[in-house]
N, C-alpha and C. Protein backbone atom coordinates (compact mmCIF):
# COMPACT_ATOMS: atom_id res chain seq x y z
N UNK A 1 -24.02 3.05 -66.89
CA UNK A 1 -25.39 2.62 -66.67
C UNK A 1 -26.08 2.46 -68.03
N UNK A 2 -26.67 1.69 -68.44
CA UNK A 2 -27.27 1.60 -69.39
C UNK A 2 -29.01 1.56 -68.38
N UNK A 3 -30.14 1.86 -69.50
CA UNK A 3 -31.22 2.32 -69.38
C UNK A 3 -32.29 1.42 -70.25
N UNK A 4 -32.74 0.81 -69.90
CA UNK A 4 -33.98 0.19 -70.83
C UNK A 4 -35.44 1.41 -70.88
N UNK A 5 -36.14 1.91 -72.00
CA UNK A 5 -37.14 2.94 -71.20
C UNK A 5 -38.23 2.37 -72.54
N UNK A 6 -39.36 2.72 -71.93
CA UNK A 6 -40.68 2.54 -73.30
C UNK A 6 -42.07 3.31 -72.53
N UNK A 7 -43.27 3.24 -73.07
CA UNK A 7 -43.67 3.90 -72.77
C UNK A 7 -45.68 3.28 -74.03
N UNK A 8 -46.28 3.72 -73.56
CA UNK A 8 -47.90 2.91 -74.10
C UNK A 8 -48.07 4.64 -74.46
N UNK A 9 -49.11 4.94 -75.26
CA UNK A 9 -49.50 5.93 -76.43
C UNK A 9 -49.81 6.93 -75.73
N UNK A 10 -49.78 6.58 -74.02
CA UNK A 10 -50.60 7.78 -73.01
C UNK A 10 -49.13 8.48 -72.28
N UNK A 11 -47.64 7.54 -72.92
CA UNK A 11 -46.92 8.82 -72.02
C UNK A 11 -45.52 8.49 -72.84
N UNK A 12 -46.26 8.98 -74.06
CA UNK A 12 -44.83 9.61 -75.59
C UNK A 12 -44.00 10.64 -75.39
N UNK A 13 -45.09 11.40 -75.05
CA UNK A 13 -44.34 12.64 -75.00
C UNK A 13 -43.24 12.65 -73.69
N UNK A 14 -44.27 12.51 -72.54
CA UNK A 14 -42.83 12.29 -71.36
C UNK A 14 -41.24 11.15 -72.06
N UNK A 15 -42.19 10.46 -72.24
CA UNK A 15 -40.59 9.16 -72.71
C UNK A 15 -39.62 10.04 -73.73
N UNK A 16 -40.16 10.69 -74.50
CA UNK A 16 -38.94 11.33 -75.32
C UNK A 16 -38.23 12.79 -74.65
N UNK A 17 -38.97 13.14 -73.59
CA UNK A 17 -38.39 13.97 -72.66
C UNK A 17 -37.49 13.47 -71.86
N UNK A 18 -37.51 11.98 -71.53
CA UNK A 18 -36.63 11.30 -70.46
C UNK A 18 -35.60 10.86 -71.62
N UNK A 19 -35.74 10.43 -72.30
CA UNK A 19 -34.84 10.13 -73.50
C UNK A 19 -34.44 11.53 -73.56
N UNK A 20 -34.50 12.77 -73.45
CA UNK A 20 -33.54 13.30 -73.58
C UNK A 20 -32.73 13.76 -72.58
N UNK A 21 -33.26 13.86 -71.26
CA UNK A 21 -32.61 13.70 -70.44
C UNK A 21 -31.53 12.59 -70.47
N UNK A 22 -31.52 11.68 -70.46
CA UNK A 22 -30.78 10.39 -70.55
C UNK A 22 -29.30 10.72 -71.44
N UNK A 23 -30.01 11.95 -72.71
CA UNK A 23 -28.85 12.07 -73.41
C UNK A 23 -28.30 12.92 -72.71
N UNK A 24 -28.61 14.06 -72.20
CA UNK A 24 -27.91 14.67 -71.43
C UNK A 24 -26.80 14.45 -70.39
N UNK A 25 -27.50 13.36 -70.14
CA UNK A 25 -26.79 12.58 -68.52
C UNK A 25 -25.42 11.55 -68.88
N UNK A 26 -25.26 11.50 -70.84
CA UNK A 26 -24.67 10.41 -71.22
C UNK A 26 -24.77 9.19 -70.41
N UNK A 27 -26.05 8.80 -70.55
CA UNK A 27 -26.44 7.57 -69.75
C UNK A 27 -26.89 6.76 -71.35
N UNK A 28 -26.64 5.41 -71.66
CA UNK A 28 -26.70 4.45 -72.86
C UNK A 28 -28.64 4.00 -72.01
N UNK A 29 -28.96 3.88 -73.65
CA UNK A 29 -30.20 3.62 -73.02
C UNK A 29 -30.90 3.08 -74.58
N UNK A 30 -32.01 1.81 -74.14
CA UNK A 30 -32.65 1.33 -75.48
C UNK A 30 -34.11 1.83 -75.62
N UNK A 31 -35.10 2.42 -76.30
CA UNK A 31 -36.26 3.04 -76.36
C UNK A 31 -36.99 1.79 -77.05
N UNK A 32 -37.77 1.08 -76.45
CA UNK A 32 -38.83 0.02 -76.79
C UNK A 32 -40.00 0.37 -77.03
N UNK A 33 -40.05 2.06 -77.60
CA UNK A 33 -40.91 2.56 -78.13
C UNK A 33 -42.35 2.93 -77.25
N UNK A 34 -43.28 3.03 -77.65
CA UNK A 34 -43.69 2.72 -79.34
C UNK A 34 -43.47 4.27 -80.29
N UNK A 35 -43.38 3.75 -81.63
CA UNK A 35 -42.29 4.58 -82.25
C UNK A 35 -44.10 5.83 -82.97
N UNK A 36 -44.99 5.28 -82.60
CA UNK A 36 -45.94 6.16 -82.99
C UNK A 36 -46.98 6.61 -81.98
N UNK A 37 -47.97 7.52 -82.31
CA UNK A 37 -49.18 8.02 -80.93
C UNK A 37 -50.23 6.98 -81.48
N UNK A 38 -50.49 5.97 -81.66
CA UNK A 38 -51.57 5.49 -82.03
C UNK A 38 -51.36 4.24 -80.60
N UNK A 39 -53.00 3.87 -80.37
CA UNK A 39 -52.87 3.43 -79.54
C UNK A 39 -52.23 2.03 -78.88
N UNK A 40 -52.13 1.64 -77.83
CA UNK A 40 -51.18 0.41 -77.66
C UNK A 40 -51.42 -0.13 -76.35
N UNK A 41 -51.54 -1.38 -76.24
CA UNK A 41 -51.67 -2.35 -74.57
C UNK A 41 -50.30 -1.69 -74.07
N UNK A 42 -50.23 -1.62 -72.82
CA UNK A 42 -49.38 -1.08 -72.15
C UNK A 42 -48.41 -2.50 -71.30
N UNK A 43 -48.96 -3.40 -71.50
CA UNK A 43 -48.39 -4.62 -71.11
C UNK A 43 -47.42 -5.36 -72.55
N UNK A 44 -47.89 -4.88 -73.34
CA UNK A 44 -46.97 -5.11 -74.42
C UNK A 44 -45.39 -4.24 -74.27
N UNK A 45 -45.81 -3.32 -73.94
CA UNK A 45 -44.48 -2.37 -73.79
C UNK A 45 -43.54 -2.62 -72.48
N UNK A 46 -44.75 -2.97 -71.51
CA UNK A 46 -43.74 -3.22 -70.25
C UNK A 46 -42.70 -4.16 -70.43
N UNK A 47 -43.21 -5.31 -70.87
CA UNK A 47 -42.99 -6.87 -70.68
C UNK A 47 -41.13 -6.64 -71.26
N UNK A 48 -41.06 -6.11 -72.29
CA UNK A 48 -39.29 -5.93 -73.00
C UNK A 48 -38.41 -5.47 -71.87
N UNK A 49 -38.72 -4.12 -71.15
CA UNK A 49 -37.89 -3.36 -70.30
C UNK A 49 -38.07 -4.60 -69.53
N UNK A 50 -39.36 -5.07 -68.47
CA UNK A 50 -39.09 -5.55 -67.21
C UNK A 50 -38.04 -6.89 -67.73
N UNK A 51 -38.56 -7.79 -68.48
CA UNK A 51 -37.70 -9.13 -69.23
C UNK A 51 -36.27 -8.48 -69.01
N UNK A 52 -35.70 -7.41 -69.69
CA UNK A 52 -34.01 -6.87 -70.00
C UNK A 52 -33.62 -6.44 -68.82
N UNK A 53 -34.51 -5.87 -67.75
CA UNK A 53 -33.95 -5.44 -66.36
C UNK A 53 -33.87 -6.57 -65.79
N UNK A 54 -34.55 -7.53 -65.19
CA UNK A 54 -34.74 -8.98 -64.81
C UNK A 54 -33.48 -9.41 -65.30
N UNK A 55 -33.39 -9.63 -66.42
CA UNK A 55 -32.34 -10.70 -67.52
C UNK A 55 -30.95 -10.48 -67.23
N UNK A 56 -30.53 -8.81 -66.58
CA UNK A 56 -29.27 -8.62 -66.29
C UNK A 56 -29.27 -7.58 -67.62
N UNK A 57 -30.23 -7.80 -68.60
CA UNK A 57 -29.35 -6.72 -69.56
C UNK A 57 -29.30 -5.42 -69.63
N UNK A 58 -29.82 -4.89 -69.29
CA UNK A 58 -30.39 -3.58 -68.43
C UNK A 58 -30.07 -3.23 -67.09
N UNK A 59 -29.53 -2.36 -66.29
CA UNK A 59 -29.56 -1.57 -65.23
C UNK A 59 -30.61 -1.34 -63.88
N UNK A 60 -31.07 -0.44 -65.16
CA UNK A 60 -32.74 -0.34 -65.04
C UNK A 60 -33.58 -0.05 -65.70
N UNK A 61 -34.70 0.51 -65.55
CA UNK A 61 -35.73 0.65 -66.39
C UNK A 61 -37.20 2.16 -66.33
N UNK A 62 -37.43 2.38 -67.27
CA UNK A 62 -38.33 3.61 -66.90
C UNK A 62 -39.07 3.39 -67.90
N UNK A 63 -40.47 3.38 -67.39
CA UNK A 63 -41.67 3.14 -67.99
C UNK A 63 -42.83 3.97 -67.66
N UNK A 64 -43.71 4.52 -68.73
CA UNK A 64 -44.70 5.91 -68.82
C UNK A 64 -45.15 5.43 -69.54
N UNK A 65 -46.57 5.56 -68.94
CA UNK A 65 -48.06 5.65 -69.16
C UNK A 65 -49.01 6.77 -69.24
N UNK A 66 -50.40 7.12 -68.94
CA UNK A 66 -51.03 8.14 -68.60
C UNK A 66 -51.01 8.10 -67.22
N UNK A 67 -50.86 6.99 -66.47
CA UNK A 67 -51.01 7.26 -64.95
C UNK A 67 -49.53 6.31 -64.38
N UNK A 68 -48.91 5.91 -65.05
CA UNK A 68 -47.86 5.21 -64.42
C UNK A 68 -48.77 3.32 -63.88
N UNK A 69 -49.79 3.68 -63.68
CA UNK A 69 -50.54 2.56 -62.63
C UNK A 69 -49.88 1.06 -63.67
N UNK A 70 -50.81 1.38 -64.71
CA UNK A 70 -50.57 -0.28 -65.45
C UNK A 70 -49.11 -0.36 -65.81
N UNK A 71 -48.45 0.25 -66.05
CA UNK A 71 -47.04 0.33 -66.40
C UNK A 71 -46.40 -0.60 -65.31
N UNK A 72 -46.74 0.56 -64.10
CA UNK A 72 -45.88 -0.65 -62.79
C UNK A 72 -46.44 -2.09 -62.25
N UNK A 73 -47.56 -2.18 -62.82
CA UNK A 73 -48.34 -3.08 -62.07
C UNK A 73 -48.10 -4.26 -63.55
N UNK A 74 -48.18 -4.20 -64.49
CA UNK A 74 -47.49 -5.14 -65.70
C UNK A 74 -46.06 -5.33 -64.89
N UNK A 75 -45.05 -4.26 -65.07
CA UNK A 75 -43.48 -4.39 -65.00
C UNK A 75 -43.34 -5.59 -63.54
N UNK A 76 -44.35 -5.39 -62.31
CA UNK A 76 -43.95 -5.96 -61.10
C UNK A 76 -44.89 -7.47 -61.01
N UNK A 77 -44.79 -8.10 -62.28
CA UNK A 77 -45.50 -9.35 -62.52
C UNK A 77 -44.37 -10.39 -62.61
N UNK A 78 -43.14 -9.67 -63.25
CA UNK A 78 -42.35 -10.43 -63.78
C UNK A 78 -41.00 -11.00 -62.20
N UNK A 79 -40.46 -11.78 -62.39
CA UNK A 79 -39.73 -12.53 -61.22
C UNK A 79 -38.59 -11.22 -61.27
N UNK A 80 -38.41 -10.79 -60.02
CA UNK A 80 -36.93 -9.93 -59.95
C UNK A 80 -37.49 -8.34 -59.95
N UNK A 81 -38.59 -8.12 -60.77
CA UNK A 81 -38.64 -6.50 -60.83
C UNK A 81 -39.33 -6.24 -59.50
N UNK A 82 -38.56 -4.32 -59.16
CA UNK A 82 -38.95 -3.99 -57.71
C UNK A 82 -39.60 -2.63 -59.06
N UNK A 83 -40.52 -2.45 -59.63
CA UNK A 83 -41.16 -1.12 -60.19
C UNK A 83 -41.78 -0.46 -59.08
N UNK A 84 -41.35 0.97 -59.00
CA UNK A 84 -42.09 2.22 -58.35
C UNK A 84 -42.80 3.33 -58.73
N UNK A 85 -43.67 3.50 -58.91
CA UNK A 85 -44.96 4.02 -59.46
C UNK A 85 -44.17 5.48 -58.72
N UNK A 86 -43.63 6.41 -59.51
CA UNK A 86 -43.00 7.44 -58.62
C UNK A 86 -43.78 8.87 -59.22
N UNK A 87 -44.50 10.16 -57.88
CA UNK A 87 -45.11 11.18 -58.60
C UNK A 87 -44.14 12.18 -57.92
N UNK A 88 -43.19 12.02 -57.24
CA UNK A 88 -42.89 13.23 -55.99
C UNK A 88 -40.80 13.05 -56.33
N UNK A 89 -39.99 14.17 -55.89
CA UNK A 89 -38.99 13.53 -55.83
C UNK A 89 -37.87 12.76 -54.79
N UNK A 90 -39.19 13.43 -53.61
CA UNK A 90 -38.55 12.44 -52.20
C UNK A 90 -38.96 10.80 -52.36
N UNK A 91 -39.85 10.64 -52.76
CA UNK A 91 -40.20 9.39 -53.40
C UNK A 91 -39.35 8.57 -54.47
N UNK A 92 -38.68 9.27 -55.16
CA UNK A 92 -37.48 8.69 -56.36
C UNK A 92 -36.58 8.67 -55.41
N UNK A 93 -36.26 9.16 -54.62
CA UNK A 93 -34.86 9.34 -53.63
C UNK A 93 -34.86 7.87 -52.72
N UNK A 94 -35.71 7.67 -52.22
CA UNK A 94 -36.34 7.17 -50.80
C UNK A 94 -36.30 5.45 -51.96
N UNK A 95 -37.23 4.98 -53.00
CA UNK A 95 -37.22 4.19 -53.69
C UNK A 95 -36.00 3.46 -53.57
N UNK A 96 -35.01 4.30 -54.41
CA UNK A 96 -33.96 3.94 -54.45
C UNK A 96 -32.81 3.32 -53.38
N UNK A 97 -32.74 3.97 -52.44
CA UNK A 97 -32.31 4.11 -51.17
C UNK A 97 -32.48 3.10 -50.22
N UNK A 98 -33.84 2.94 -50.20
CA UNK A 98 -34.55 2.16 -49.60
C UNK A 98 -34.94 0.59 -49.60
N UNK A 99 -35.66 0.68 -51.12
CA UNK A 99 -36.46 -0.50 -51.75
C UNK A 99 -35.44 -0.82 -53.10
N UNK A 100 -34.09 -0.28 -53.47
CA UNK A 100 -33.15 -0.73 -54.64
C UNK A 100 -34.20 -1.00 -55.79
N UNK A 101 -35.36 -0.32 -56.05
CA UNK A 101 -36.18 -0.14 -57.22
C UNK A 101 -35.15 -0.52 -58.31
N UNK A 102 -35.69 -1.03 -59.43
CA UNK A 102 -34.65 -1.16 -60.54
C UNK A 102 -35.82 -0.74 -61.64
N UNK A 103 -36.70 -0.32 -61.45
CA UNK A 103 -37.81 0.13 -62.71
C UNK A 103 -38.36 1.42 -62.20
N UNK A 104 -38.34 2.27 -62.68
CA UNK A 104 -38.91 3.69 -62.42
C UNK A 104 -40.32 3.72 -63.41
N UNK A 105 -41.71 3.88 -62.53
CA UNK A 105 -43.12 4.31 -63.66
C UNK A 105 -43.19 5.51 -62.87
N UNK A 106 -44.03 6.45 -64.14
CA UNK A 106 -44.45 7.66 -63.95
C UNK A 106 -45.50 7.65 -65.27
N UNK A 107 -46.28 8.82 -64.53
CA UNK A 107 -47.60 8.76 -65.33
C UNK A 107 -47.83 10.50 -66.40
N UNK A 108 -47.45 10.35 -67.39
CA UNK A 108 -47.36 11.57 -67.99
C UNK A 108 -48.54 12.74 -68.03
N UNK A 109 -49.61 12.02 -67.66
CA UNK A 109 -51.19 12.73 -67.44
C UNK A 109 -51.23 13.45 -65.74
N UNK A 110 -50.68 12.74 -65.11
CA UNK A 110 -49.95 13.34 -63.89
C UNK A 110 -48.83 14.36 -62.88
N UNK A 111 -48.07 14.15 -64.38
CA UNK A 111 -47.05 15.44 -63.86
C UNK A 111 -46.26 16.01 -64.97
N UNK A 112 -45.92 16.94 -64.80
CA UNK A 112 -45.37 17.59 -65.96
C UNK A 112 -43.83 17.46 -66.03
N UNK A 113 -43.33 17.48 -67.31
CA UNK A 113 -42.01 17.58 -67.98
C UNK A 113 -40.94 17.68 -67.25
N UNK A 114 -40.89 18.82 -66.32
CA UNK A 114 -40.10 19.28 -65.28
C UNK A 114 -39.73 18.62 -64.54
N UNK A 115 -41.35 18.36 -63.71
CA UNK A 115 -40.68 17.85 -62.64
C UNK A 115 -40.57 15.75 -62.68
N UNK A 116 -40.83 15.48 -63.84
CA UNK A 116 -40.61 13.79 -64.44
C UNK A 116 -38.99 13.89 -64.70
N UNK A 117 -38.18 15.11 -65.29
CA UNK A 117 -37.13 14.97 -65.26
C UNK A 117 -36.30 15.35 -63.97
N UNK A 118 -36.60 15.88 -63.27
CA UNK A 118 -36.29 15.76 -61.71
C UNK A 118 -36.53 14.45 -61.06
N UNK A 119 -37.58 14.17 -61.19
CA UNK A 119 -37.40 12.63 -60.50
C UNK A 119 -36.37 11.72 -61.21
N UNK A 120 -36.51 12.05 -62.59
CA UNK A 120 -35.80 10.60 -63.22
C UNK A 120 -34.14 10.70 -62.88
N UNK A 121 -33.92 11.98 -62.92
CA UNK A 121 -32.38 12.75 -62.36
C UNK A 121 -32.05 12.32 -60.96
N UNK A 122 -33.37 12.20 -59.98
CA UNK A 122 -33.26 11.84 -58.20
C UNK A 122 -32.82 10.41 -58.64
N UNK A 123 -33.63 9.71 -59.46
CA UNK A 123 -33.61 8.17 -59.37
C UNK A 123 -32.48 7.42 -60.24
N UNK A 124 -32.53 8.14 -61.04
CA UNK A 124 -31.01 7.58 -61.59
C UNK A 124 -29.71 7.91 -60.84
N UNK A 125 -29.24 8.72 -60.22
CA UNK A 125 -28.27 9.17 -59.52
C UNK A 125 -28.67 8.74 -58.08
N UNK A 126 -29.79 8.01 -57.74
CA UNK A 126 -29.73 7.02 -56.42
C UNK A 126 -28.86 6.19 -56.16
N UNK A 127 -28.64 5.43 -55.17
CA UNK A 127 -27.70 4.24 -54.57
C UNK A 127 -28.90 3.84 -53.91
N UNK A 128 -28.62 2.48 -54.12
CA UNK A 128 -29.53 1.29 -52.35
C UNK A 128 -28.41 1.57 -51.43
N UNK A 129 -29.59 2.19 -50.43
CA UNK A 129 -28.06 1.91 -48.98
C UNK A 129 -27.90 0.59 -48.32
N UNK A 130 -28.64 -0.44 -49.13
CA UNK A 130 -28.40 -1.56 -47.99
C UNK A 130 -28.46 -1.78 -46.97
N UNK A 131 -27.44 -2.44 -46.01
CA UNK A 131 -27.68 -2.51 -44.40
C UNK A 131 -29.30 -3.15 -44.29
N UNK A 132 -29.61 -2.41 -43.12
CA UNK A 132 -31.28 -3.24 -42.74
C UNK A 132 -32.41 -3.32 -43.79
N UNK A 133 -31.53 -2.26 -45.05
CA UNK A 133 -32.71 -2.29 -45.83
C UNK A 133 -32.85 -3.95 -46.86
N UNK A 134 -31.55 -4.40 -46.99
CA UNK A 134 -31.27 -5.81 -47.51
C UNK A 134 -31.97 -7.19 -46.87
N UNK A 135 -32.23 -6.80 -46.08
CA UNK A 135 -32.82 -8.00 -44.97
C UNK A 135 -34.49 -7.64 -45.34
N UNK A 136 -34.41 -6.84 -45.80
CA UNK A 136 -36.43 -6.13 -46.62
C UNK A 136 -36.80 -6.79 -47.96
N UNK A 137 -35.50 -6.62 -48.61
CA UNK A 137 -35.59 -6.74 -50.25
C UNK A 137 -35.55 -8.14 -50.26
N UNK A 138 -35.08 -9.05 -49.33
CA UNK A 138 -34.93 -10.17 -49.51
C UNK A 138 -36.09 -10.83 -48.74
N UNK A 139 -37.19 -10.19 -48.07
CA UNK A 139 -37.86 -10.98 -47.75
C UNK A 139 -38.94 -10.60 -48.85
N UNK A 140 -38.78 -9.67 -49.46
CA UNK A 140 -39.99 -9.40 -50.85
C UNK A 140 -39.98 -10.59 -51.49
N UNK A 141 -38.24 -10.37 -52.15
CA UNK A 141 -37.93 -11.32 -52.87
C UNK A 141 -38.35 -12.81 -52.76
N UNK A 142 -38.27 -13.25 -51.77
CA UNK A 142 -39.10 -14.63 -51.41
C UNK A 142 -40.53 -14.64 -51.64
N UNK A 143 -41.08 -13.66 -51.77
CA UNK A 143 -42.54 -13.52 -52.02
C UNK A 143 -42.66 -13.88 -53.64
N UNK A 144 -41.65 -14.09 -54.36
CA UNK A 144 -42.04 -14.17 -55.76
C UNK A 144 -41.57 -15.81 -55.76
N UNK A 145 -41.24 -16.86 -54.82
CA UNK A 145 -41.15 -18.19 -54.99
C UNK A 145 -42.51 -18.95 -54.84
C-alpha cells in the first residue's frame, strides 16, 4: 500500500503522528507537508493527495486539518475521490467496508493522538466488501458526470 498524507498548519502535529504510525505499519507513504507551523490554505494541501489518489498513484490518502471539515470537503471536489471526514472508529471501519473511501480526513482539534491512530489503523487495514455495496458507489460515481 502506498499512502499519500498532508495536512494545513491546524493538524501537524496529528500528520506526523500518522506518519509515524504508517512507519510502524511499514506502509510506503509521501508527506505533502507542509514542512512548517506557519499558516496555510488547506485546499492547497488537499488538491496533491486527492490529484495522486484519483491519478492511480496513490492507494489512498489521509488528510488533517483542525476540524477535518475543509480537508474533506476540498479532497471530495476532485472527480473519483470518496473522502470521509472520520471522528469515531466504527466509522473508519464502516467507511471502508461500506463506501470503499479512498481518502481518510480527521480533524486534529477534535481528537486526540490515540485515538486518530486507531482510526487510521481501522481504516487502513479495511477492505470494501462490495456486493450491494458496489451498485451504491457506482451510483455516487455518476453523480460526478
Amino acid at each position: 500500500m502506498n499512502i499519500a498524507i498532508s495536512s494545513d498548519h491546524g493538524g501537524n502535529n496529528l500528520r506526523r503522528e500518522i506518519i509515524s504510525l504508517l512507519e510502524e505499519m511499514g506502509i510506503d507513504y509521501t508527506d505533502f507537508g507542509p514542512q512548517d507551523d506557519g499558516s496555510v490554505d488547506y485546499p492547497d494541501f488537499a488538491k496533491p493527495v486527492a490529484d495522486g489518489v484519483a491519478g492511480g498513484e496513490f492507494d489512498r490518502g489521509i488528510l488533517i486539518c483542525g476540524t477535518g471539515i475543509g480537508m474533506s470537503i476540498a479532497a471530495n471536489k476532485v472527480k473519483g475521490i470518496r473522502c470521509a471526514l472520520v471522528h469515531d472508529v466504527f466509522t473508519a471501519k464502516v467507511t471502508r467496508e461500506h463506501n470503499d473511501s479512498n481518502i481518510l480526513a480527521m480533524g486534529e482539534r477534535v481528537i486526540g493522538a490515540g485515538l486518530a491512530r486507531e482510526i487510521a489503523r481501522t481504516w487502513l487495514e479495511g477492505e470494501f466488501e462490495g456486493g450491494r455495496h458496489e451498485r451504491r458507489i457506482a451510483k455516487v460515481t455518476a453523480l460526478e458526470s
